[in-house]
Protein backbone atom coordinates (compact mmCIF):
# COMPACT_ATOMS: atom_id res chain seq x y z
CA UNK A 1 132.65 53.02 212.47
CA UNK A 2 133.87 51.68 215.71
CA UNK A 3 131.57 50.17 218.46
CA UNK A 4 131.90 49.83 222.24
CA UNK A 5 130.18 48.80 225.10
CA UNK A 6 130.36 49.32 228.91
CA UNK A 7 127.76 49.40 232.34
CA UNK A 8 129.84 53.04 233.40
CA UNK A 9 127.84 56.46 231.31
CA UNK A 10 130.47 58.72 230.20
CA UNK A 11 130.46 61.88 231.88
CA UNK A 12 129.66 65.32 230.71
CA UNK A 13 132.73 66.86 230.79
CA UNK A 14 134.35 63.77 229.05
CA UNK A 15 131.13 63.89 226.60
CA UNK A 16 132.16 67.14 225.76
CA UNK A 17 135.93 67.29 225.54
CA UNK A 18 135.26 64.46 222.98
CA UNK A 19 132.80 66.59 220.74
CA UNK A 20 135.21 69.17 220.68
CA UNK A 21 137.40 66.94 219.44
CA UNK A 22 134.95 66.26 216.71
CA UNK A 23 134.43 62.72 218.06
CA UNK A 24 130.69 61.78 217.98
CA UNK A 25 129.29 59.00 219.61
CA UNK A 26 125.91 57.90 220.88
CA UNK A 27 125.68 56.16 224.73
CA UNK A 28 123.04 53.83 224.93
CA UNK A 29 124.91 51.85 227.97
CA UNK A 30 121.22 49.83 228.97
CA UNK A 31 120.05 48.71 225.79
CA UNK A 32 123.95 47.09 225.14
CA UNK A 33 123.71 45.45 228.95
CA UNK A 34 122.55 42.52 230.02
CA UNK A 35 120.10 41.93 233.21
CA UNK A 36 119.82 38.56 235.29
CA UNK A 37 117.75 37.53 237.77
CA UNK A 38 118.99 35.00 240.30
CA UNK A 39 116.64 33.22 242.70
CA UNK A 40 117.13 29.94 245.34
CA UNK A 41 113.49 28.84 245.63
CA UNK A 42 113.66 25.22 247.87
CA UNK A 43 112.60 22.50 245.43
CA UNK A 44 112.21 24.27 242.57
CA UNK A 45 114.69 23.16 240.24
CA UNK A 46 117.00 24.81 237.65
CA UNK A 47 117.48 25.33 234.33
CA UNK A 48 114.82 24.80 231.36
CA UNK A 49 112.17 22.93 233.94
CA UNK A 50 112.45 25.89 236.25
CA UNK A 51 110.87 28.72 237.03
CA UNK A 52 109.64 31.05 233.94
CA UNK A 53 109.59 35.20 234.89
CA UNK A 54 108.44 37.29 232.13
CA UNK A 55 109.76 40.94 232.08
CA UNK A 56 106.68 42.36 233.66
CA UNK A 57 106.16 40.04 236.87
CA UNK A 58 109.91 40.57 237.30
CA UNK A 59 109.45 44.53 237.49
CA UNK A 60 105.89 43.91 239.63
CA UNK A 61 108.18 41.40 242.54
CA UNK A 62 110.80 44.27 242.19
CA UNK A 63 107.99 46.92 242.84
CA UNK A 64 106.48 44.54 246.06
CA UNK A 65 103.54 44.16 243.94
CA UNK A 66 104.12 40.46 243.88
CA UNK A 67 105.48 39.23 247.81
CA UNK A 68 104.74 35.42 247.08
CA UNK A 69 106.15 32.83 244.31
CA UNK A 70 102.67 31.64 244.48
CA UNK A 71 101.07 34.11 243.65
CA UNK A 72 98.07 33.75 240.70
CA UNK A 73 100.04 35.50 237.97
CA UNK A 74 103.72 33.61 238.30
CA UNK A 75 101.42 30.27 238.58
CA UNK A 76 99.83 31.30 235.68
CA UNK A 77 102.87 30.59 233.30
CA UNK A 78 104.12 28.11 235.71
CA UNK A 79 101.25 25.64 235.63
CA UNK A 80 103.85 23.04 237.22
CA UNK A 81 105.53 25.24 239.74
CA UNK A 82 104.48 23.42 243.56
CA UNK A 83 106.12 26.35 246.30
């Protein structure tokens, strides 16, 4: 078995040329990549003592559900975060 990774899908007409080739392979190019999130927030330091961001606040400040880094839910696991 081999095993690769990269952020570009394969196209179709590669996808194919391949299978007739009798080369199978699954393309799962998400789940194998990795996400960050950067943010400068003034006097909120870096690192372990920073800010916190769970998976689903991130997609909600994404969305513009969440416009504030005070906002109820970030403070919520953030109990020491002063913005």
């Amino acid at each position: 078995n081999d095993f690769g990774s990269g952020d570009i899908p394969i196209s179709a007409a590669d996808k194919e040329n391949w299978n007739n080739k009798g080369i199978e392979f699954a393309q799962l190019p998400f789940v194998l990549s990795a996400v960050s999130f950067f943010h400068n927030i003034p006097g909120v330091p870096t690192g372990e003592m920073g800010l916190n961001m769970t998976a689903c606040l991130l997609s909600r400040v994404f969305s513009a559900d969440i416009t504030e880094w005070d906002h109820p839910d970030i403070k919520a696991i953030n109990p020491g975060l002063n913005v």
